[in-house]
PDB file of N, CA and C in Angstrom:
ATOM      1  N   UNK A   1       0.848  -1.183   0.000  1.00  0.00           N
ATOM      2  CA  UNK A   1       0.000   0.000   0.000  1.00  0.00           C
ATOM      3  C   UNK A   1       0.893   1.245   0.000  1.00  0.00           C
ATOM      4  N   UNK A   2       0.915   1.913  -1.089  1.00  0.00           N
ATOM      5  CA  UNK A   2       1.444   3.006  -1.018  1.00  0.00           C
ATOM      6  C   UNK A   2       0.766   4.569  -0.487  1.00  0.00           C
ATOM      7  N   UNK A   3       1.398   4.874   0.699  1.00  0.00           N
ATOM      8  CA  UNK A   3       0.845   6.096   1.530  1.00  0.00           C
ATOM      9  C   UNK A   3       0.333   6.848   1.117  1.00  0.00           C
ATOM     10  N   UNK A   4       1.286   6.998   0.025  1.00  0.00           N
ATOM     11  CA  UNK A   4       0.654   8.745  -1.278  1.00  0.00           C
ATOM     12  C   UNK A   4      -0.574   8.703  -2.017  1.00  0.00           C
ATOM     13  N   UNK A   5      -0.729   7.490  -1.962  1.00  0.00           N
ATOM     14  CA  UNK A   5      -2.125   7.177  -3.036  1.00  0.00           C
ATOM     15  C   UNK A   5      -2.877   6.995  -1.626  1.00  0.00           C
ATOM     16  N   UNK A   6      -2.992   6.475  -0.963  1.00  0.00           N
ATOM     17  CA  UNK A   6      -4.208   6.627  -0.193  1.00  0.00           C
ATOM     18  C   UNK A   6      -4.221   8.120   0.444  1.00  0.00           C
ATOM     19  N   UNK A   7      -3.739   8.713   0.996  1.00  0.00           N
ATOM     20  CA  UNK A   7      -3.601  10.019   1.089  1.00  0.00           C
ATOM     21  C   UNK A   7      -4.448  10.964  -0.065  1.00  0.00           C
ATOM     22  N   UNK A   8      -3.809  11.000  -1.415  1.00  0.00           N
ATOM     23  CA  UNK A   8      -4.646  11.309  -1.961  1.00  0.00           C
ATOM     24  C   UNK A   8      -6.253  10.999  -2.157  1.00  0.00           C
ATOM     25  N   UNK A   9      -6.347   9.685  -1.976  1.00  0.00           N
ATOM     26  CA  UNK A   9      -7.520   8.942  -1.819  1.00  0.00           C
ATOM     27  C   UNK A   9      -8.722   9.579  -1.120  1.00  0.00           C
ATOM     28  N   UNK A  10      -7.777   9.866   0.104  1.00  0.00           N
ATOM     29  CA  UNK A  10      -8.860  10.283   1.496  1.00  0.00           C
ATOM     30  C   UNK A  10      -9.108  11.868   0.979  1.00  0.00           C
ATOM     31  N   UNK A  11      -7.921  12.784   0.293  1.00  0.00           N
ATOM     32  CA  UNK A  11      -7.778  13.761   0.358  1.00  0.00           C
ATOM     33  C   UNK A  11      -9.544  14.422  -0.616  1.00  0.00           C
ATOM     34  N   UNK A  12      -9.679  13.469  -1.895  1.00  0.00           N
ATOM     35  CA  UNK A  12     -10.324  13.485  -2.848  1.00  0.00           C
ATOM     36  C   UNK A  12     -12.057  13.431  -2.175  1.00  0.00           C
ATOM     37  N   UNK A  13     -11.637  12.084  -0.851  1.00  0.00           N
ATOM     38  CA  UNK A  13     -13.365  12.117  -0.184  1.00  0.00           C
ATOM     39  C   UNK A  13     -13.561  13.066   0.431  1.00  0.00           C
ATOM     40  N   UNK A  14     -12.330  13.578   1.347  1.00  0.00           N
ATOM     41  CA  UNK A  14     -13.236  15.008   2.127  1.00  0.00           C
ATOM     42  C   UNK A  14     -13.789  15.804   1.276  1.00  0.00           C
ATOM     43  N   UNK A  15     -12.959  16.364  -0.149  1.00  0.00           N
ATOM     44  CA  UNK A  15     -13.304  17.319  -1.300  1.00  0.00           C
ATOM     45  C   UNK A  15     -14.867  16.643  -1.334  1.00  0.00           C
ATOM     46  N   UNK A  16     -15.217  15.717  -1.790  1.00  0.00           N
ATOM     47  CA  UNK A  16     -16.512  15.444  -1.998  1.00  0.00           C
ATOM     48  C   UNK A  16     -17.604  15.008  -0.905  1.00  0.00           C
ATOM     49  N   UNK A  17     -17.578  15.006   0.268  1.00  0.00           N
ATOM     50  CA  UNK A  17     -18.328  14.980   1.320  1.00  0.00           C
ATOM     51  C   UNK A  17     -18.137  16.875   2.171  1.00  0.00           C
ATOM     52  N   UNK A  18     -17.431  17.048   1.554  1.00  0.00           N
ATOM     53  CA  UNK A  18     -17.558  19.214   1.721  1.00  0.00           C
ATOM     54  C   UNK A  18     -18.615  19.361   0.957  1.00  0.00           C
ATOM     55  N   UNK A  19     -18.434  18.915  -0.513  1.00  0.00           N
ATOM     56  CA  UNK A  19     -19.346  19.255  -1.576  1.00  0.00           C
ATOM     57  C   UNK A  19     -21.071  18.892  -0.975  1.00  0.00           C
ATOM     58  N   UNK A  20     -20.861  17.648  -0.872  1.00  0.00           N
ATOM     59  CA  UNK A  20     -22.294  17.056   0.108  1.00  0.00           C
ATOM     60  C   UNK A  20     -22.662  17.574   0.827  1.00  0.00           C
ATOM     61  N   UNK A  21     -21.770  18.214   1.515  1.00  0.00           N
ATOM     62  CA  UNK A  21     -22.260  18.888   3.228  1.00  0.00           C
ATOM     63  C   UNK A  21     -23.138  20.212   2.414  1.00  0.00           C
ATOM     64  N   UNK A  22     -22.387  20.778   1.500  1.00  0.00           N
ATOM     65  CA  UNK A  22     -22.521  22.291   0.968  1.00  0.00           C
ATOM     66  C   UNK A  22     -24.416  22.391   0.533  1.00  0.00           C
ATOM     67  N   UNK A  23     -24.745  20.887  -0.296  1.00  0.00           N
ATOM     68  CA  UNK A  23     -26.109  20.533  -0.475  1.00  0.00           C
ATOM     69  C   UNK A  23     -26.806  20.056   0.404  1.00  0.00           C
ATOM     70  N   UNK A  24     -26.578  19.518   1.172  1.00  0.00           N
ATOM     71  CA  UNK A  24     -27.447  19.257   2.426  1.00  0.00           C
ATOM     72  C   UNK A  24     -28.228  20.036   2.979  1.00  0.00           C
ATOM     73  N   UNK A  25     -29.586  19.728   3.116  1.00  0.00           N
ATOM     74  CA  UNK A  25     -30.796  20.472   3.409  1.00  0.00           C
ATOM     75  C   UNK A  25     -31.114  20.496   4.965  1.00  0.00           C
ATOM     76  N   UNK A  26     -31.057  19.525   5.379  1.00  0.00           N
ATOM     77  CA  UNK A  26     -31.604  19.369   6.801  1.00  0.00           C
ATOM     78  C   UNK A  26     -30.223  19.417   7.709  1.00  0.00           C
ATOM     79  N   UNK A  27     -30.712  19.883   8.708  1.00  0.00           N
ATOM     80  CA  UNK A  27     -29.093  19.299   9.804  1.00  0.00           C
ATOM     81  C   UNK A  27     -28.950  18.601  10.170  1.00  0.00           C
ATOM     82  N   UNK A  28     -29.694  17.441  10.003  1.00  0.00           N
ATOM     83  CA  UNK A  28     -29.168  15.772  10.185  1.00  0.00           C
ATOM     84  C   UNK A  28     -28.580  15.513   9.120  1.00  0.00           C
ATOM     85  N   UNK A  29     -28.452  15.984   7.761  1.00  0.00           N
ATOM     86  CA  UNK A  29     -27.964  15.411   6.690  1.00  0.00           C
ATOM     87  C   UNK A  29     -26.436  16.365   6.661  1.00  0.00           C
ATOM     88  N   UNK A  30     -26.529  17.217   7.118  1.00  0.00           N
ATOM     89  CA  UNK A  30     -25.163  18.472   7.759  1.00  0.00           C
ATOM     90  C   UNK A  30     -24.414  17.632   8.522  1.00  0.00           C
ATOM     91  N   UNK A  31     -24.821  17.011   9.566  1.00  0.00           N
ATOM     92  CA  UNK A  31     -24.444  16.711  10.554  1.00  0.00           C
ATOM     93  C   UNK A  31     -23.712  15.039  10.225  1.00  0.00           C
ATOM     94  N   UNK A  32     -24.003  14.653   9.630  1.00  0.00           N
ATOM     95  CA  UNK A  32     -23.978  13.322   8.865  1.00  0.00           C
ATOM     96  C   UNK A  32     -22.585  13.728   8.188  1.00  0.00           C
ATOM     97  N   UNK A  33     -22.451  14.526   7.079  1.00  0.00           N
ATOM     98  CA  UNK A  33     -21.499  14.825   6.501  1.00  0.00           C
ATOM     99  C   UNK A  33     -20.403  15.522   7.150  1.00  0.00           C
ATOM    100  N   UNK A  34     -20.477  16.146   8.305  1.00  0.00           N
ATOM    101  CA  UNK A  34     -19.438  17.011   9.085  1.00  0.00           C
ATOM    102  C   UNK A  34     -18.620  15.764   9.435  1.00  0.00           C
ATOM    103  N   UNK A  35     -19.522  14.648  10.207  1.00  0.00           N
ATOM    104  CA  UNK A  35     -18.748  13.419  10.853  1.00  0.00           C
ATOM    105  C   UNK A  35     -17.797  12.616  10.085  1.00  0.00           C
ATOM    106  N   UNK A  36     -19.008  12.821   8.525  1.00  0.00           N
ATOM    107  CA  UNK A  36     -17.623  11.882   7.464  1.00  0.00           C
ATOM    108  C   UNK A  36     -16.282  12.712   7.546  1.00  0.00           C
ATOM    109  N   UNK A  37     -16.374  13.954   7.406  1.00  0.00           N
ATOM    110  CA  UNK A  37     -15.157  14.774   6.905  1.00  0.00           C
ATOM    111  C   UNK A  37     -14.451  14.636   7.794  1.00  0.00           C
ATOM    112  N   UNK A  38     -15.184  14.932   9.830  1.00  0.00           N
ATOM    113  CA  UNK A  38     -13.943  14.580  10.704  1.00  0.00           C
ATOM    114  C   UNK A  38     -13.115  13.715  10.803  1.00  0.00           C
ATOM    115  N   UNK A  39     -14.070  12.385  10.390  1.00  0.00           N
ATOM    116  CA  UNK A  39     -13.173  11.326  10.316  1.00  0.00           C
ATOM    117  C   UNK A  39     -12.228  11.366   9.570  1.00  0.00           C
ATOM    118  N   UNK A  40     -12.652  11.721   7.900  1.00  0.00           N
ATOM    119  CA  UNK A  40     -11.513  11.024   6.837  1.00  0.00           C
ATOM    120  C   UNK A  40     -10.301  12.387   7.456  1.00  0.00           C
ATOM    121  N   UNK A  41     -10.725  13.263   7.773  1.00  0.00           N
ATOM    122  CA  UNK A  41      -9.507  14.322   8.445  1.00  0.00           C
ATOM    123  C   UNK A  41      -8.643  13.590   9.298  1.00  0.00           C
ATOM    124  N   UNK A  42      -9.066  12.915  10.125  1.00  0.00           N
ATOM    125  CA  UNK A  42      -7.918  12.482  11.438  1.00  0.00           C
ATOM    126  C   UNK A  42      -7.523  10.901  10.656  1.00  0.00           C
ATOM    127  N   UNK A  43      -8.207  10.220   9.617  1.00  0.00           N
ATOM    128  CA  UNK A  43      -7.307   9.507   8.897  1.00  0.00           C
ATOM    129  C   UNK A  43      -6.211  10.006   7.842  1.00  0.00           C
ATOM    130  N   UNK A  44      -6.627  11.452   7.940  1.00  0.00           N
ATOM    131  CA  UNK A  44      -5.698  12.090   6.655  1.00  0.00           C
ATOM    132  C   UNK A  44      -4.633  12.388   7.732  1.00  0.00           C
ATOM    133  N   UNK A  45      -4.854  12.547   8.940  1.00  0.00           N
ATOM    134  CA  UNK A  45      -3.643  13.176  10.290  1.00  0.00           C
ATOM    135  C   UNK A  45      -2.943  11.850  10.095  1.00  0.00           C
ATOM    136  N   UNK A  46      -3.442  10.626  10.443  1.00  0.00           N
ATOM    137  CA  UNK A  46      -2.938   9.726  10.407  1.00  0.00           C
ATOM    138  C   UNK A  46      -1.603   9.292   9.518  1.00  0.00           C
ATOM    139  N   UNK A  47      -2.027   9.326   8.461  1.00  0.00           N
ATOM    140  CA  UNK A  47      -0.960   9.268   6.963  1.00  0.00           C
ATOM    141  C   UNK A  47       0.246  10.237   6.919  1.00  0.00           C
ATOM    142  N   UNK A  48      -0.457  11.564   7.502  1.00  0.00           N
ATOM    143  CA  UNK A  48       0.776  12.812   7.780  1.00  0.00           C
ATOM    144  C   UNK A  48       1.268  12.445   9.085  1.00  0.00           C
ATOM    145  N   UNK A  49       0.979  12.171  10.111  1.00  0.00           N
ATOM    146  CA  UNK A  49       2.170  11.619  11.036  1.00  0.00           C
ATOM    147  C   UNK A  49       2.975  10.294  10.425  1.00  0.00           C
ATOM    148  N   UNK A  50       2.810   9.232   9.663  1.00  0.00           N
ATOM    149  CA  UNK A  50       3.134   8.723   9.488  1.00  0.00           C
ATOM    150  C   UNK A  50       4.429   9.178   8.163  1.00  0.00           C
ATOM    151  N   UNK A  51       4.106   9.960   7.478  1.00  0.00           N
ATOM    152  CA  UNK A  51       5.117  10.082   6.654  1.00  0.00           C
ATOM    153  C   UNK A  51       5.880  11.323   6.837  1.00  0.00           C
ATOM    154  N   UNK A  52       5.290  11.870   7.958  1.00  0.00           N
ATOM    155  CA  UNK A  52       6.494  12.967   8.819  1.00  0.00           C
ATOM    156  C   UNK A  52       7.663  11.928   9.568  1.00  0.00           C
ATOM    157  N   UNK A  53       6.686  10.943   9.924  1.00  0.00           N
ATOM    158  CA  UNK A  53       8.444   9.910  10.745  1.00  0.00           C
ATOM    159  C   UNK A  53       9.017   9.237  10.078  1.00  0.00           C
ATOM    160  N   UNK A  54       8.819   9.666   8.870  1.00  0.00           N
ATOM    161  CA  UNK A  54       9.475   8.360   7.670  1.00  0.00           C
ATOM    162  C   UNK A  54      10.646   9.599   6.991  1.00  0.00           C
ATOM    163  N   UNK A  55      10.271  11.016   6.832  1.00  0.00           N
ATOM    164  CA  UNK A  55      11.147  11.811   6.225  1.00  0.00           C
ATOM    165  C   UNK A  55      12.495  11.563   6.769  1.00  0.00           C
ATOM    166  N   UNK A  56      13.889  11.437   5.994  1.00  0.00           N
ATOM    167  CA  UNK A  56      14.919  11.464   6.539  1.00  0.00           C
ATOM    168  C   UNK A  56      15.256  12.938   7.093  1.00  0.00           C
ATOM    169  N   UNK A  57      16.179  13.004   8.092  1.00  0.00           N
ATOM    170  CA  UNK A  57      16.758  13.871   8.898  1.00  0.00           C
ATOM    171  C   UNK A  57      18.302  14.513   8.111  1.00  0.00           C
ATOM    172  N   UNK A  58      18.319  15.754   7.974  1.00  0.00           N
ATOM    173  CA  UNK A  58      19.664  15.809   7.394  1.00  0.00           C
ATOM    174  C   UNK A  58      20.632  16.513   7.824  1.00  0.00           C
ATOM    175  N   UNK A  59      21.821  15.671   8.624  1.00  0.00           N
ATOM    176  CA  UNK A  59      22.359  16.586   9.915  1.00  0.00           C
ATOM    177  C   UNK A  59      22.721  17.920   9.333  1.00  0.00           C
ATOM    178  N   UNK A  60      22.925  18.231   8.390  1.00  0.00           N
ATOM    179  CA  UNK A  60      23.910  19.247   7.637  1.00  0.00           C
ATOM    180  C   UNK A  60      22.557  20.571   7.052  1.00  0.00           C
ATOM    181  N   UNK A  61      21.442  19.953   7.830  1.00  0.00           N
ATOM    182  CA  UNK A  61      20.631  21.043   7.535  1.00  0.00           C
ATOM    183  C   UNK A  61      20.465  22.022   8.715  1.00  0.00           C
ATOM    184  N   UNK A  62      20.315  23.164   8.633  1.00  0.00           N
ATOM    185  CA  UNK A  62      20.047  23.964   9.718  1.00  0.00           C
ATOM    186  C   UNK A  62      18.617  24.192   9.748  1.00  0.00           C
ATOM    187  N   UNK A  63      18.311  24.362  10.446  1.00  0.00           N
ATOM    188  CA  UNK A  63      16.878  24.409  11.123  1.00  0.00           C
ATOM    189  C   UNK A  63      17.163  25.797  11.282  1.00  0.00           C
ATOM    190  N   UNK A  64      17.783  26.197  12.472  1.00  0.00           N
ATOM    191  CA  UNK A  64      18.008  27.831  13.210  1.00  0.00           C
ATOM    192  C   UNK A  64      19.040  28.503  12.885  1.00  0.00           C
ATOM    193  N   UNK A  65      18.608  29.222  11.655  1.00  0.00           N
ATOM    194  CA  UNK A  65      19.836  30.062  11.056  1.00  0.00           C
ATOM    195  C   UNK A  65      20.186  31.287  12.056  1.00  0.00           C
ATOM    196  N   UNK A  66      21.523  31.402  12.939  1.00  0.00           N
ATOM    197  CA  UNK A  66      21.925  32.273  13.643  1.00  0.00           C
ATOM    198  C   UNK A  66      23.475  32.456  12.901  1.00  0.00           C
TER     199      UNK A  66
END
């Protein structure tokens, strides 16, 4: 399973459960769609912590230019 493609994956459902939310008439059907988006959000957190601890480190980089 490659990270980047599911990432994009998830990235593509929030785009289209925003869109849903945007048509949604009632606030149960609002409310319905807010929950999808939180979720696929903290699975999208998920994928970004995960490929923040995968980036290599590069001693020779400075972080704090003084």
């Amino acid at each position: 399973m490659d990270p980047e493609k599911i990432m994009t994956g998830i990235s593509k459902e929030i785009n289209v459960a925003l869109k849903a939310m945007g048509k949604a008439k009632t606030p149960e059907e609002k409310l319905m769609h807010s929950e999808t988006v939180k979720n696929l959000c903290e699975s999208l957190g998920v994928f970004l912590n995960l490929v923040s601890g995968m980036m290599p480190y590069d001693d020779d980089e400075e972080l704090i230019p003084f």
